[in-house]
PDB file of N, CA and C in Angstrom:
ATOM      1  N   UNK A   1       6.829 -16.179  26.989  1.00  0.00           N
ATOM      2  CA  UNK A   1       5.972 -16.083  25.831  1.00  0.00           C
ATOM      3  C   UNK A   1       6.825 -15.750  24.609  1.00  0.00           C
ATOM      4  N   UNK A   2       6.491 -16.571  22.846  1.00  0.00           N
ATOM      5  CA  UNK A   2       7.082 -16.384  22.475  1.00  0.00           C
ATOM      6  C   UNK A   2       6.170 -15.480  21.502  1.00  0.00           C
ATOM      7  N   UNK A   3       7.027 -13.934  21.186  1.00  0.00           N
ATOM      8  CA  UNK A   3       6.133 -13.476  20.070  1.00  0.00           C
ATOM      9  C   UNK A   3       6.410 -13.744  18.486  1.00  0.00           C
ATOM     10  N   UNK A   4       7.359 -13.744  18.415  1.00  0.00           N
ATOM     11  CA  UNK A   4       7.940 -14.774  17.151  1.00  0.00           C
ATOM     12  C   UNK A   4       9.108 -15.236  16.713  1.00  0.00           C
ATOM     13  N   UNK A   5       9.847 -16.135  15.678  1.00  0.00           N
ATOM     14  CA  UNK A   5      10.863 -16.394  15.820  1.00  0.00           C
ATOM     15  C   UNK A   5      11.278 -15.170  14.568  1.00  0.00           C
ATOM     16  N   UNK A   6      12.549 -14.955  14.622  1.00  0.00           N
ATOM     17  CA  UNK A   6      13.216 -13.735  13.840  1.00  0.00           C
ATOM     18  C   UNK A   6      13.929 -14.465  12.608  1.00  0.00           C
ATOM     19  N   UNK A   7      14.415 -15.927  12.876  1.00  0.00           N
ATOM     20  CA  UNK A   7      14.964 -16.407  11.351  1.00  0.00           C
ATOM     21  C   UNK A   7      13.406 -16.375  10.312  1.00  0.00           C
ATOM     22  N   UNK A   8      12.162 -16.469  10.656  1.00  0.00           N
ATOM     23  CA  UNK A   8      11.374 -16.986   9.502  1.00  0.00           C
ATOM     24  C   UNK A   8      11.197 -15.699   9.140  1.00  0.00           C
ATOM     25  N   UNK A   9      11.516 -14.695   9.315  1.00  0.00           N
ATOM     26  CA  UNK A   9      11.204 -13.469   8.685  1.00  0.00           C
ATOM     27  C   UNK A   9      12.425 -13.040   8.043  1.00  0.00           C
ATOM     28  N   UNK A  10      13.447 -13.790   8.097  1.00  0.00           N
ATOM     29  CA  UNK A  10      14.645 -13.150   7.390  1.00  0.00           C
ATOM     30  C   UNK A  10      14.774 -13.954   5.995  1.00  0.00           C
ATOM     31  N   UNK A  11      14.008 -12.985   5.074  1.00  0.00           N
ATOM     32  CA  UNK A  11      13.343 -13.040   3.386  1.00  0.00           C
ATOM     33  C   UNK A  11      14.518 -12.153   2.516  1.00  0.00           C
ATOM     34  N   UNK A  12      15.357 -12.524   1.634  1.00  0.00           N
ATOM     35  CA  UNK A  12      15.778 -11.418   0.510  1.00  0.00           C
ATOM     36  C   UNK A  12      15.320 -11.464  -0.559  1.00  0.00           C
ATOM     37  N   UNK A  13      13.856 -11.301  -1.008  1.00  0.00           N
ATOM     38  CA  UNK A  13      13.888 -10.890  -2.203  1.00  0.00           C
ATOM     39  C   UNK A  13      13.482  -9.394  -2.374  1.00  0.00           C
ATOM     40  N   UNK A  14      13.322  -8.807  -1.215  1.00  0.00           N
ATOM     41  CA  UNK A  14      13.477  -7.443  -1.262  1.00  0.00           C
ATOM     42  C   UNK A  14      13.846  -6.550   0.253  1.00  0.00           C
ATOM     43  N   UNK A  15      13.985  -5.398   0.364  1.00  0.00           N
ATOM     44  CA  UNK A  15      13.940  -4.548   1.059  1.00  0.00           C
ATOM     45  C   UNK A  15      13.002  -4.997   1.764  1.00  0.00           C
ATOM     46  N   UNK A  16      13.009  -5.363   3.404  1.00  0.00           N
ATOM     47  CA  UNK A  16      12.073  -5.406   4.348  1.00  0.00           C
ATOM     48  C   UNK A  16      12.299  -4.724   5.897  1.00  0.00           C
ATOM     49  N   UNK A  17      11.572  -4.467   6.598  1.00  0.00           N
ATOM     50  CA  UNK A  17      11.498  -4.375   7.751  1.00  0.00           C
ATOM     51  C   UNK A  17      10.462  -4.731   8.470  1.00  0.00           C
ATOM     52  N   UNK A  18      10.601  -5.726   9.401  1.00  0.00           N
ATOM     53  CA  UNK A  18       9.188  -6.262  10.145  1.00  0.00           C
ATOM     54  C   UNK A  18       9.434  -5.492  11.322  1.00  0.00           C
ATOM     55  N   UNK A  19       7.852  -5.265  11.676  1.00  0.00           N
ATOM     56  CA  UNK A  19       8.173  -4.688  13.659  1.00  0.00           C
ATOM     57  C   UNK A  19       7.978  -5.916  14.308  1.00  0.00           C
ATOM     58  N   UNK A  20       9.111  -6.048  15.548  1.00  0.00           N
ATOM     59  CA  UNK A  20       8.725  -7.531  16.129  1.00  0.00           C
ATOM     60  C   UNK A  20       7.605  -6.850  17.275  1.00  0.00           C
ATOM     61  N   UNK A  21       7.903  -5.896  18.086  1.00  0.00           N
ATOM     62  CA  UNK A  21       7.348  -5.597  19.109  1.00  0.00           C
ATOM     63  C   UNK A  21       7.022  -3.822  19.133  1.00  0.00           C
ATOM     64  N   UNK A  22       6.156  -3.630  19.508  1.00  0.00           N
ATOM     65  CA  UNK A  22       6.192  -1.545  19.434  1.00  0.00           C
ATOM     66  C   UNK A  22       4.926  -1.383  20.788  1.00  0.00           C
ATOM     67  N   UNK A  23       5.404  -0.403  21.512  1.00  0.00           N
ATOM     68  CA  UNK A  23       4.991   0.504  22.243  1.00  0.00           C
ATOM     69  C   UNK A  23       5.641   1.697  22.644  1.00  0.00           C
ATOM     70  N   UNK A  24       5.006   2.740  23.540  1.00  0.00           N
ATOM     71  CA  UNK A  24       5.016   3.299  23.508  1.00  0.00           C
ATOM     72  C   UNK A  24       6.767   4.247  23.313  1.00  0.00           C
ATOM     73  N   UNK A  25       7.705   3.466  24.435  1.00  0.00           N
ATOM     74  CA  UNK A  25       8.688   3.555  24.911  1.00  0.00           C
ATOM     75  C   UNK A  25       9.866   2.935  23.802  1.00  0.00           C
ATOM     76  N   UNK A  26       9.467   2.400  23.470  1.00  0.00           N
ATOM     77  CA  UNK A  26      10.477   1.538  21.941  1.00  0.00           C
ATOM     78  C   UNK A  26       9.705   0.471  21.317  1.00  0.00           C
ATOM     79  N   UNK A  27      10.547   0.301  20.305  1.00  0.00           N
ATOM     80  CA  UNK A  27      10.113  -0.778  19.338  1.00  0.00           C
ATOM     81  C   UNK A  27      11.479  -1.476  18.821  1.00  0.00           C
ATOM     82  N   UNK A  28      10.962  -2.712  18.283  1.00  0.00           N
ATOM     83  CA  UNK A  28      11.775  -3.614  18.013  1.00  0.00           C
ATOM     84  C   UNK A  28      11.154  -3.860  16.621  1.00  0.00           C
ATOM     85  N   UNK A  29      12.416  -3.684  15.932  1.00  0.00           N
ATOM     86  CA  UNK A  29      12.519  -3.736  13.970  1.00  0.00           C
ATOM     87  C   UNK A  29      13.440  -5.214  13.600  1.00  0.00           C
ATOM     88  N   UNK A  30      13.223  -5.734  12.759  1.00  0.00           N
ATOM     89  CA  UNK A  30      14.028  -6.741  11.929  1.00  0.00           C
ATOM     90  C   UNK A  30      14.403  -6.014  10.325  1.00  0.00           C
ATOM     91  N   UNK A  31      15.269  -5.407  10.123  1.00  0.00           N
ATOM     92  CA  UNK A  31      15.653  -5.098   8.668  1.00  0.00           C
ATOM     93  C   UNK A  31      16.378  -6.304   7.893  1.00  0.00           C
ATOM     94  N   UNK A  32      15.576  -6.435   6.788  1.00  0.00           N
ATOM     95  CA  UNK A  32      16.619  -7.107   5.877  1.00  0.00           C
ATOM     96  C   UNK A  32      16.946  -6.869   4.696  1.00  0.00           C
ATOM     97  N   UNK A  33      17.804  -6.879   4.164  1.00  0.00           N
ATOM     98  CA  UNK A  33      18.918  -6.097   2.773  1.00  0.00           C
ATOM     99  C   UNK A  33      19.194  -7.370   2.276  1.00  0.00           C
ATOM    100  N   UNK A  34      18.621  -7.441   0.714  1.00  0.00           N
ATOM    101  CA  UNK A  34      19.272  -8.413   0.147  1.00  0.00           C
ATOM    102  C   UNK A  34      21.111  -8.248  -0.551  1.00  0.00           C
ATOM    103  N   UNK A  35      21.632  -8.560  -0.670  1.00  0.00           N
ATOM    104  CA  UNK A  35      22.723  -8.217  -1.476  1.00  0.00           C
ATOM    105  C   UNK A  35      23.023  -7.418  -2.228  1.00  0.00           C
ATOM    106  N   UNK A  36      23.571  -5.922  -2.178  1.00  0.00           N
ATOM    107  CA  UNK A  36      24.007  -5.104  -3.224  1.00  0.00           C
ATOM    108  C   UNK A  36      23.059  -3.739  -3.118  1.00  0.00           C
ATOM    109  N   UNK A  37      21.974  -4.439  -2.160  1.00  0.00           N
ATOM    110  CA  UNK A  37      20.728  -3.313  -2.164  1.00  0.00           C
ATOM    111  C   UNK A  37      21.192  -2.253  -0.733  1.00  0.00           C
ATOM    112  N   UNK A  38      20.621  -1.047  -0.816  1.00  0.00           N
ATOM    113  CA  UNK A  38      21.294  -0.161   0.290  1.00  0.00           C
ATOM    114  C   UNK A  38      19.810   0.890   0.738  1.00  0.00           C
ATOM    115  N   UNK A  39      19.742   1.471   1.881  1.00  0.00           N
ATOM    116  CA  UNK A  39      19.198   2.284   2.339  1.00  0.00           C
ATOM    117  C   UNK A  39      20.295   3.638   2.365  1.00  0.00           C
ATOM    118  N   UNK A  40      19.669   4.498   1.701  1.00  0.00           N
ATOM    119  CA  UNK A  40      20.129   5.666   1.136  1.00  0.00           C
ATOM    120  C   UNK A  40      20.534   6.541   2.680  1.00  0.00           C
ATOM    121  N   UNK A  41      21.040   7.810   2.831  1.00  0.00           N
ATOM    122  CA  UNK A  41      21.424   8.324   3.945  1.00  0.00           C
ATOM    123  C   UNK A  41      20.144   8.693   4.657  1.00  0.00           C
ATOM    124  N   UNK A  42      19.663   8.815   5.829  1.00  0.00           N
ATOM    125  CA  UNK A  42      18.594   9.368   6.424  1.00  0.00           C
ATOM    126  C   UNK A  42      18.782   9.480   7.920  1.00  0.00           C
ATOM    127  N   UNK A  43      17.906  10.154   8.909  1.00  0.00           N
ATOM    128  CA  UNK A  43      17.744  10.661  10.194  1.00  0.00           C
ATOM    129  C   UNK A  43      16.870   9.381  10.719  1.00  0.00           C
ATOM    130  N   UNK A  44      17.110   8.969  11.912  1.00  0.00           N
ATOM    131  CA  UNK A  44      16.536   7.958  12.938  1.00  0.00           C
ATOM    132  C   UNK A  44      15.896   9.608  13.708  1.00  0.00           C
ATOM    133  N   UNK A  45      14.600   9.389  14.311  1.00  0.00           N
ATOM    134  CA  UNK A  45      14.013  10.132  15.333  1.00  0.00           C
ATOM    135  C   UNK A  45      14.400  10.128  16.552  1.00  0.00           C
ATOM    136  N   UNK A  46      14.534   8.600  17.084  1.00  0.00           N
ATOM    137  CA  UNK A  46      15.322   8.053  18.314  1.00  0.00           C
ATOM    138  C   UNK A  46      16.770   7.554  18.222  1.00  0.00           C
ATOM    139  N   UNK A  47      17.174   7.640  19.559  1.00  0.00           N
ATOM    140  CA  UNK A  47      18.461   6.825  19.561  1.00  0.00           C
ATOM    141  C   UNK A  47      18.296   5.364  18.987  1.00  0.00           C
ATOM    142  N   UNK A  48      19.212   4.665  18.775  1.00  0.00           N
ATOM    143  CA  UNK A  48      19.063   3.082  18.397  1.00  0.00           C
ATOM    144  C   UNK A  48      20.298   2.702  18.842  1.00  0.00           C
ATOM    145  N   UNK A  49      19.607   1.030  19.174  1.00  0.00           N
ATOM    146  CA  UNK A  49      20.567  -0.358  19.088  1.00  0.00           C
ATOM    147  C   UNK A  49      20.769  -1.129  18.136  1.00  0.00           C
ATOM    148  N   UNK A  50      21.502  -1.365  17.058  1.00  0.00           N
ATOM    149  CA  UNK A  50      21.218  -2.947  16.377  1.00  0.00           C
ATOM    150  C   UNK A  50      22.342  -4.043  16.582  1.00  0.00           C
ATOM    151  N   UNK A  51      21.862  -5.021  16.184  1.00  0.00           N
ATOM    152  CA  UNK A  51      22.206  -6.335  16.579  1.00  0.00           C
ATOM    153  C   UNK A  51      22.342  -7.046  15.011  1.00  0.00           C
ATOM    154  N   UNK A  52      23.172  -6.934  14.674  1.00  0.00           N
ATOM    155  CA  UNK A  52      23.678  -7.855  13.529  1.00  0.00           C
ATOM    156  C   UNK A  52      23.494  -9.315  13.572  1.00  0.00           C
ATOM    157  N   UNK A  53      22.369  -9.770  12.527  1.00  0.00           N
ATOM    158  CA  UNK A  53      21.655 -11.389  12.811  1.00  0.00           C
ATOM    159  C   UNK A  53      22.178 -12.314  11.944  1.00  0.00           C
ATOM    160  N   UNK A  54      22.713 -11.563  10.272  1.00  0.00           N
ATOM    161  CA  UNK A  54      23.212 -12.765   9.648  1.00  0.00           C
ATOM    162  C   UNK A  54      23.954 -11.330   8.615  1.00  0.00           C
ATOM    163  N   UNK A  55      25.097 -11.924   7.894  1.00  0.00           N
ATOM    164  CA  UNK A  55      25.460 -11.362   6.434  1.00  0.00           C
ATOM    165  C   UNK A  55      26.420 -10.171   7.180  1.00  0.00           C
ATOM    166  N   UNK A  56      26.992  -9.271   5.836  1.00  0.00           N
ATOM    167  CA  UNK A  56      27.904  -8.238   6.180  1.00  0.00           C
ATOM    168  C   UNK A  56      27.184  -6.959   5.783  1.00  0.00           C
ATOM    169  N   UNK A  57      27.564  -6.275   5.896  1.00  0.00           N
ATOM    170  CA  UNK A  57      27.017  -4.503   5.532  1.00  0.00           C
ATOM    171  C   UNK A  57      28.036  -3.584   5.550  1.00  0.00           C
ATOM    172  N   UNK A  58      28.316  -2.468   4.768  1.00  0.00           N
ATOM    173  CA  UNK A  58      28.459  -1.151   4.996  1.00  0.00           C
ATOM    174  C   UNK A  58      27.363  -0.632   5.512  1.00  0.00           C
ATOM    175  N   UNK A  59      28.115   0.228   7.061  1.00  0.00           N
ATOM    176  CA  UNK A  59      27.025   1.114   7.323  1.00  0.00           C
ATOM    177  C   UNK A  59      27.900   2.302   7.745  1.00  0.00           C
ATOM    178  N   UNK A  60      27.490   3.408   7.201  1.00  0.00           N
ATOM    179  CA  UNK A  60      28.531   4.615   7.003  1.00  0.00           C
ATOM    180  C   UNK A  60      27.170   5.748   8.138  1.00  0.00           C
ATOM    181  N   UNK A  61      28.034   5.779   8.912  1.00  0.00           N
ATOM    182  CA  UNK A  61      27.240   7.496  10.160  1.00  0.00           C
ATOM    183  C   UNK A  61      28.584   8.533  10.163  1.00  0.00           C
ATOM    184  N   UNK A  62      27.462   9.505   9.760  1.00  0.00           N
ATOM    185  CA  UNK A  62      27.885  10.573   9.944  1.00  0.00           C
ATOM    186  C   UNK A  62      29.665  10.382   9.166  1.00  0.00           C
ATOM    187  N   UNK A  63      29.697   9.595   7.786  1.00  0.00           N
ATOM    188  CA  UNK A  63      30.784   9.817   7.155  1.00  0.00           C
ATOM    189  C   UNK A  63      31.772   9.083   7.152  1.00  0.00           C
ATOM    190  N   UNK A  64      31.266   8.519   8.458  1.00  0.00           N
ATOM    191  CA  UNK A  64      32.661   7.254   8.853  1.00  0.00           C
ATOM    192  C   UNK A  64      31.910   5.654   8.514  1.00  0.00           C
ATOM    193  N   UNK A  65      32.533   5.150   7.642  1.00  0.00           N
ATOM    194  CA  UNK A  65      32.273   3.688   7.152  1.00  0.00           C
ATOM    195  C   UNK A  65      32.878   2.653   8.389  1.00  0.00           C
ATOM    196  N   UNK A  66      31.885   1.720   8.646  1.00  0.00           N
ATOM    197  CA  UNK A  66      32.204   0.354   9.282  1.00  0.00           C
ATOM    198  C   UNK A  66      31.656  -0.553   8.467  1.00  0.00           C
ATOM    199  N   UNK A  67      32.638  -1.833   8.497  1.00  0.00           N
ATOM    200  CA  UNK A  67      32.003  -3.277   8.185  1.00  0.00           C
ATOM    201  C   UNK A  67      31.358  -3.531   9.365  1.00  0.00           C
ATOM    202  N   UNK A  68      30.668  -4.362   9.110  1.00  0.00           N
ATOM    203  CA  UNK A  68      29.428  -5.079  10.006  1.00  0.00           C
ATOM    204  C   UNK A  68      29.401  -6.219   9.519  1.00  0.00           C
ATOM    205  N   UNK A  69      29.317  -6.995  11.016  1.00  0.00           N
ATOM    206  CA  UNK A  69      29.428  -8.455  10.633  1.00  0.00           C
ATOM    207  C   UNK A  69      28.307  -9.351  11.947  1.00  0.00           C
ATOM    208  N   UNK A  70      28.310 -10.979  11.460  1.00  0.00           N
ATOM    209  CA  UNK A  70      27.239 -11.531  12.060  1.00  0.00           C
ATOM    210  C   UNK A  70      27.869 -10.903  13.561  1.00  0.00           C
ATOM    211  N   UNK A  71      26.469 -11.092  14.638  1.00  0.00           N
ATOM    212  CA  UNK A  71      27.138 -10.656  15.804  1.00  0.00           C
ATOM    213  C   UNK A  71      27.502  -9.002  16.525  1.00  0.00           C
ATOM    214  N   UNK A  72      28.096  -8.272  15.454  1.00  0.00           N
ATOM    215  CA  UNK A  72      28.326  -7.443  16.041  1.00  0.00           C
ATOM    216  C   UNK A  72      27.032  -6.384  16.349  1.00  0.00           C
ATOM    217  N   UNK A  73      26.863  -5.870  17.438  1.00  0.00           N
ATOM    218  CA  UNK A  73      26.434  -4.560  18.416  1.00  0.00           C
ATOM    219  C   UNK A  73      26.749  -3.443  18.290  1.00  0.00           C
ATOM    220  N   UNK A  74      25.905  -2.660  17.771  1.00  0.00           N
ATOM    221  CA  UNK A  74      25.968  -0.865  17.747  1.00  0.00           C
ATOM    222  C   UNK A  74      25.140  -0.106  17.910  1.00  0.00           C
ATOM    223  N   UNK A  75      25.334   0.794  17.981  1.00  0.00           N
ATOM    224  CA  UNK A  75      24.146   2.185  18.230  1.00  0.00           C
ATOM    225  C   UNK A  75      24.461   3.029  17.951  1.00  0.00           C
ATOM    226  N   UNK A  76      23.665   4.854  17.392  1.00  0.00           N
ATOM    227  CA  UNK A  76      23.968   5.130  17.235  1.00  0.00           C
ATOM    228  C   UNK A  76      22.617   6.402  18.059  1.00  0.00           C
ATOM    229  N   UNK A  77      22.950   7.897  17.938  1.00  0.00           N
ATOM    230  CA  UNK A  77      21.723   8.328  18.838  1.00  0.00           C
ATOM    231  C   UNK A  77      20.891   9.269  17.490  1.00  0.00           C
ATOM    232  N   UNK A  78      19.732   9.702  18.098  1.00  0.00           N
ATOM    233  CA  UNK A  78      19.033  10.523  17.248  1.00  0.00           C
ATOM    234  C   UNK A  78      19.064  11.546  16.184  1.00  0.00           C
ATOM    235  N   UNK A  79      19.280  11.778  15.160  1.00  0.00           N
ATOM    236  CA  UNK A  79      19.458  12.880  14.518  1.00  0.00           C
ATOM    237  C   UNK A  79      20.905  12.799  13.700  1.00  0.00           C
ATOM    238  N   UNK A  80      21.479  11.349  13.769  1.00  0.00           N
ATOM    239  CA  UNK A  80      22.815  11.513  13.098  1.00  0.00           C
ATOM    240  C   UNK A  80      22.311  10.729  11.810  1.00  0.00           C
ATOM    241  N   UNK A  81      22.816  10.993  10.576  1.00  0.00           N
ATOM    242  CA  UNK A  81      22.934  11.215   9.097  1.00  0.00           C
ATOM    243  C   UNK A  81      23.695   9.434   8.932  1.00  0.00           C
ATOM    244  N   UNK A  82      22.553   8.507   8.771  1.00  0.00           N
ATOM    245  CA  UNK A  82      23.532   6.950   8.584  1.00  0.00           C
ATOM    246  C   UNK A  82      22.804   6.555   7.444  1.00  0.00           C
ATOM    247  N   UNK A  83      23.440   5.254   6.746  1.00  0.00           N
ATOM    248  CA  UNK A  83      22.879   4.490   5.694  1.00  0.00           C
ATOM    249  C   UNK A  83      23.499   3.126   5.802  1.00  0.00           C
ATOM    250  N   UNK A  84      23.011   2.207   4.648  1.00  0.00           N
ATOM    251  CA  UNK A  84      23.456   0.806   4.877  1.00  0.00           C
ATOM    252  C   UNK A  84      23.367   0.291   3.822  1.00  0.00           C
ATOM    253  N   UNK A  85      24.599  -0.833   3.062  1.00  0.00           N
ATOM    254  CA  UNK A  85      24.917  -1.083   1.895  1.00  0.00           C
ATOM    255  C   UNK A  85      25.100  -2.676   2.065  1.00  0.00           C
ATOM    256  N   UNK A  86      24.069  -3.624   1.569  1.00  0.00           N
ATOM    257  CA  UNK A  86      24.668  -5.204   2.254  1.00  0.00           C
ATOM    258  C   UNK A  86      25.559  -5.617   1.315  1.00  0.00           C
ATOM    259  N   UNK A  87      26.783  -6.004   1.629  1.00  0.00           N
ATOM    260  CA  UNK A  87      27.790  -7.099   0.906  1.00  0.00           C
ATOM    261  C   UNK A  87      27.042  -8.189   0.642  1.00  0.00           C
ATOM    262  N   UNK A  88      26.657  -8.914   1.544  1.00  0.00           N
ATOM    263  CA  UNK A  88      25.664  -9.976   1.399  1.00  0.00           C
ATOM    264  C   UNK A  88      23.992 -10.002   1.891  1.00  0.00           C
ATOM    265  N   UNK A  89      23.545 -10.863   1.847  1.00  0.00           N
ATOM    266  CA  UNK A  89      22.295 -10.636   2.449  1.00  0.00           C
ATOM    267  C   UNK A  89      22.329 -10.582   3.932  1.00  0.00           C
ATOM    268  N   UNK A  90      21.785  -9.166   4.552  1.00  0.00           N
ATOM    269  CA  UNK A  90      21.831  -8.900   5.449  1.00  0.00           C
ATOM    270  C   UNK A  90      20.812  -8.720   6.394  1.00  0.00           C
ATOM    271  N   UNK A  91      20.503  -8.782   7.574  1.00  0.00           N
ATOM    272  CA  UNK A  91      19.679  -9.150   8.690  1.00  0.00           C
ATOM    273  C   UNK A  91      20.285  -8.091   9.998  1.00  0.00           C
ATOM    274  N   UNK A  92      19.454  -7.245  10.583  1.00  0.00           N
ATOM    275  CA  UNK A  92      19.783  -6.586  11.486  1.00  0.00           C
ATOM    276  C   UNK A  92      18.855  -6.503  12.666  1.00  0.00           C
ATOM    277  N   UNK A  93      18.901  -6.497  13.479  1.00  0.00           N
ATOM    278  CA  UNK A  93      17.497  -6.278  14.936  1.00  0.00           C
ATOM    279  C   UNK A  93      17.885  -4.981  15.086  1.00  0.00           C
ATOM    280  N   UNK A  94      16.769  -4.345  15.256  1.00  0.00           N
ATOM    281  CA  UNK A  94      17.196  -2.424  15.654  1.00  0.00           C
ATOM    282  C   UNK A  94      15.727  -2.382  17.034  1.00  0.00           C
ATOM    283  N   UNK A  95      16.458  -1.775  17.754  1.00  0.00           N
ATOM    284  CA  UNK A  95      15.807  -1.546  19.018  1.00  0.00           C
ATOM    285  C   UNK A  95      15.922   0.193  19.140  1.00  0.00           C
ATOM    286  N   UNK A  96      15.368   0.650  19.254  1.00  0.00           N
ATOM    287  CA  UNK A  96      14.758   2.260  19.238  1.00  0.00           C
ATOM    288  C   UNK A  96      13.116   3.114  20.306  1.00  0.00           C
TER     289      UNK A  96
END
């Protein structure tokens, strides 16, 4: 079964996040960052996965900066201090 496809939701003319899937146990997010735009520092409740879908990012945890690129896989766990800065227009899957 398909619940939807993830390119038609990847929009930059602003700050988005769609939920693809949510219950009880996790949910599945699509973030997208247009270019230049950033999510300021903040706390995740849960651990997380994301999955880098298109574009580059700064994403700085807990102080330490990584590039992010199409493809790459990370996580990070509950309660650590992250943010995100897109170089380009950016696309992420977050599983939590």
């Amino acid at each position: 079964m398909i619940l939807t496809n993830i390119n038609k939701l990847m929009l930059y003319n602003k700050i988005s996040k769609s939920a693809l899937y949510k219950e009880d146990q996790f949910q599945m997010m699509l973030l997208n960052l247009p270019e230049g735009e950033e999510l300021k520092p903040h706390l995740s409740k849960t651990d997380a996965c994301c999955v880098v879908q298109k574009g580059e990012a700064e994403f700085i945890l807990e102080g330490v900066s990584e590039l992010l690129h199409k493809g790459d896989v990370f996580t990070f766990k509950a309660g650590q201090v992250h943010a995100v800065k897109a170089i380009t227009d950016f696309s992420m899957l977050i599983i939590k």
